[in-house]
Protein backbone atom coordinates (compact mmCIF):
# COMPACT_ATOMS: atom_id res chain seq x y z
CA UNK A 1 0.00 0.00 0.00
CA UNK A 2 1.43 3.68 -1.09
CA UNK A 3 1.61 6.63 1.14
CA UNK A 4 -1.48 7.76 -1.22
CA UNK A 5 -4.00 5.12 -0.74
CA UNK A 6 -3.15 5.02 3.08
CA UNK A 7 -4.25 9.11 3.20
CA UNK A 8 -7.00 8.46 0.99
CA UNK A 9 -8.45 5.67 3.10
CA UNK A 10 -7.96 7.85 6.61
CA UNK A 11 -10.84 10.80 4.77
CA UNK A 12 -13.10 8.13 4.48
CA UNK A 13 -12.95 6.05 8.01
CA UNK A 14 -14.53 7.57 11.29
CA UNK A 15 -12.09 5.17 13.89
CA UNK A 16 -8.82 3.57 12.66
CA UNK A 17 -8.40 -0.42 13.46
CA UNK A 18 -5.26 -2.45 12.43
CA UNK A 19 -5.64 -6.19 12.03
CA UNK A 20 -2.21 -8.63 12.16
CA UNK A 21 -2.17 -11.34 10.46
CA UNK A 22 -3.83 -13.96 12.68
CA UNK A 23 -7.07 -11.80 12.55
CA UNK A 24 -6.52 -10.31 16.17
CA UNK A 25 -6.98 -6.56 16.25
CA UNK A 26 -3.86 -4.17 17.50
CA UNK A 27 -5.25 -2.57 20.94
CA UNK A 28 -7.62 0.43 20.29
CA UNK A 29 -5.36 2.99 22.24
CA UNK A 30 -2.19 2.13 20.33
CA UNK A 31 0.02 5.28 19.00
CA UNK A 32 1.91 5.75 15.64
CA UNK A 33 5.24 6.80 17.88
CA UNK A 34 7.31 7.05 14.32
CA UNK A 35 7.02 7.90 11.16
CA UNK A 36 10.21 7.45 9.01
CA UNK A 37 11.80 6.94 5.40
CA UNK A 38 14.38 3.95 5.60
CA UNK A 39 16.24 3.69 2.98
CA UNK A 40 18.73 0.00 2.30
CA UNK A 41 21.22 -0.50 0.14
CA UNK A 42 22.68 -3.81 -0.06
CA UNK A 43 24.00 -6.32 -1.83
CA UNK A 44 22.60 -9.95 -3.02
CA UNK A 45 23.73 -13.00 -2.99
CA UNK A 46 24.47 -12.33 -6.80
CA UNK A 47 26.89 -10.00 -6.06
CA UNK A 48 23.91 -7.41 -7.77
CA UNK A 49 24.19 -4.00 -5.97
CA UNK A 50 20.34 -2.90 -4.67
CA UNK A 51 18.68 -0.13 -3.24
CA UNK A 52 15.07 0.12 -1.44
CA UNK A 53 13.41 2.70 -0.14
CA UNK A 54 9.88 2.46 1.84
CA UNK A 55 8.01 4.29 4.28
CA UNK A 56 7.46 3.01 7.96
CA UNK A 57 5.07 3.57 10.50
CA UNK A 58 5.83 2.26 14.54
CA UNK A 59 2.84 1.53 16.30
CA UNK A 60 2.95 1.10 19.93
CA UNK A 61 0.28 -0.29 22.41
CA UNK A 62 0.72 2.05 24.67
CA UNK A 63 -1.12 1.85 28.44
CA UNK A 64 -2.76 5.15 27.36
CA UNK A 65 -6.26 4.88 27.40
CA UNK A 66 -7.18 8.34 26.87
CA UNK A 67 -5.93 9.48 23.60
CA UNK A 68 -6.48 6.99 20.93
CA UNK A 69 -6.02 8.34 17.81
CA UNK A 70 -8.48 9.36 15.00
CA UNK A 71 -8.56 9.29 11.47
CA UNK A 72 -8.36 13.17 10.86
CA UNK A 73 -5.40 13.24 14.00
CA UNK A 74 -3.17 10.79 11.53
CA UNK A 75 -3.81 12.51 8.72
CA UNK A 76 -2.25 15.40 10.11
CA UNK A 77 0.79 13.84 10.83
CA UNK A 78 0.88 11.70 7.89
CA UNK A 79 0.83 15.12 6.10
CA UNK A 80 3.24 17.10 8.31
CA UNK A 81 5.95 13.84 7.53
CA UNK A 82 5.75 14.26 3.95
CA UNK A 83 6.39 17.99 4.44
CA UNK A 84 9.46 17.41 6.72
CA UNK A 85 10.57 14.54 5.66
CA UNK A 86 10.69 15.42 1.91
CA UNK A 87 7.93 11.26 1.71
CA UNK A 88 6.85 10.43 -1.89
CA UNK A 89 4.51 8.54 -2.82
CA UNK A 90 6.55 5.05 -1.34
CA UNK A 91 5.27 1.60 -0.14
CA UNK A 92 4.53 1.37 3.54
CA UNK A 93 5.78 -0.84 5.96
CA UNK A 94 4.60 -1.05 9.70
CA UNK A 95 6.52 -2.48 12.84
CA UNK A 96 5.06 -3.62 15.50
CA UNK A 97 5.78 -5.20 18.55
CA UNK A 98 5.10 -8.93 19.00
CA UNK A 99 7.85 -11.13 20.95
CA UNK A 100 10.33 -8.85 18.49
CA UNK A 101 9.71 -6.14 16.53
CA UNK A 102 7.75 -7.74 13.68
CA UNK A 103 7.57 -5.66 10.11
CA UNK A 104 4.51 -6.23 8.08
CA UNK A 105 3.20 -4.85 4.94
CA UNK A 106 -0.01 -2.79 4.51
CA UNK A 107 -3.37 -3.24 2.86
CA UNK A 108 -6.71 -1.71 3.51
CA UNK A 109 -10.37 -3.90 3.16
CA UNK A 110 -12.28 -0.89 3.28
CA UNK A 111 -12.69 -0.90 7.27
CA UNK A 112 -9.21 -1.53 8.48
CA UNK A 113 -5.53 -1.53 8.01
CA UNK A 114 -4.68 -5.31 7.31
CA UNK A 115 -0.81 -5.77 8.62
CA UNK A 116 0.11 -8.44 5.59
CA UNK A 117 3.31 -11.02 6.30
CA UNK A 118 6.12 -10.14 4.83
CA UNK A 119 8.74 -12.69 3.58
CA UNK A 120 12.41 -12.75 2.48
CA UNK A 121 13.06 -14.03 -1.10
CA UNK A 122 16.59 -14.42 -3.02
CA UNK A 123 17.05 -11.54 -5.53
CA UNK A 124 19.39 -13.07 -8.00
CA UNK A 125 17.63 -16.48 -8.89
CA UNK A 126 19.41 -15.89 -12.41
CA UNK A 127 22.65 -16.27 -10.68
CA UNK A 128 21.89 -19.08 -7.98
CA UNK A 129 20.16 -21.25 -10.59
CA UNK A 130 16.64 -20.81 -9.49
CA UNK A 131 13.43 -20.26 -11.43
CA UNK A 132 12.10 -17.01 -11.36
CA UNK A 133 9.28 -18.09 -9.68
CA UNK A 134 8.62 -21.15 -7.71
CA UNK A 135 6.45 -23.58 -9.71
CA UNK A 136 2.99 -24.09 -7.58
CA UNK A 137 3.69 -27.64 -6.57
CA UNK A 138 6.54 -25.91 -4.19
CA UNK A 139 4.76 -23.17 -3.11
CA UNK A 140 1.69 -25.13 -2.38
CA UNK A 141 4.12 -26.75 0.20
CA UNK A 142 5.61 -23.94 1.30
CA UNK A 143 8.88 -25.67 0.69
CA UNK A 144 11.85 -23.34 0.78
CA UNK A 145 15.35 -23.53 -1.86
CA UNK A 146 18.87 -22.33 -0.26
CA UNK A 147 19.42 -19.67 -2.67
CA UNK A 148 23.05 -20.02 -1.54
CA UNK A 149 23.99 -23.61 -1.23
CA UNK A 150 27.19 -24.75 -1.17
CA UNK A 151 27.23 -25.59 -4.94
CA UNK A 152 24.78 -22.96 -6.17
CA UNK A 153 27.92 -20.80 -7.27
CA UNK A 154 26.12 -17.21 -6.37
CA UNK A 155 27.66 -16.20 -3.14
């Protein structure tokens, strides 16, 4: 989800409501205590030099049962971000605190912020011998390939 369709969605909700993964809703009174642009550079395992840029959003359950925050309230520092912090228009990602902090991506059904799973993926399949994309068999079982085996020859 972009920084757009996140503001977009806050004009036309009267109470804000995140949803993880499992269904469970974050706590009513939680806060947005950051709101950041992280940028990564990196390299793959194919020796492939990368760059990623997204913007994230902290939310905290905080004990603070007083001042939950409203639609119109976000907005305002949504906007005030993208005027300090230079934000385009950028994919979001959201931490949250779980036994860790846990990163999710963002979607919206209409009602609430869905925090989506995120996953880590190899980035030079070309090099480590992989197919681009894991034929459904696989996937269907969830079953994972060392991009960087011992004989793969990309790291």
């Amino acid at each position: 989800m972009k920084l757009s369709q996140v503001k977009h969605a806050l004009q036309g909700i009267r109470t804000i409501g995140f949803k993880l993964p499992d269904g469970t809703l974050v706590p009513a009174h939680f806060h947005v205590t950051e709101i950041g642009k992280v940028n990564k550079h990196f390299i793959d395992c194919g020796g492939n030099i990368r760059k990623e840029e997204v913007i994230n959003f902290q939310l905290w359950n905080a004990n603070d049962y007083n001042h939950r925050l409203h639609p119109e309230k976000l907005l305002k520092i949504v906007n005030l971000s993208e005027q300090k912090l230079g934000l385009a228009d950028l994919d979001i990602e959201v931490e949250y605190q779980g036994q860790t902090i846990q990163k999710f991506g963002l979607d919206f059904d209409g009602t609430e912020f869905m925090l989506t799973p995120l996953h880590t993926d190899c980035l030079a399949k070309e090099n480590c011998g992989l197919p681009a994309k894991k034929p459904e068999a696989i996937a269907a079982k969830k079953e994972s390939v060392a991009c960087c085996g011992s004989d793969s020859g990309c790291c």
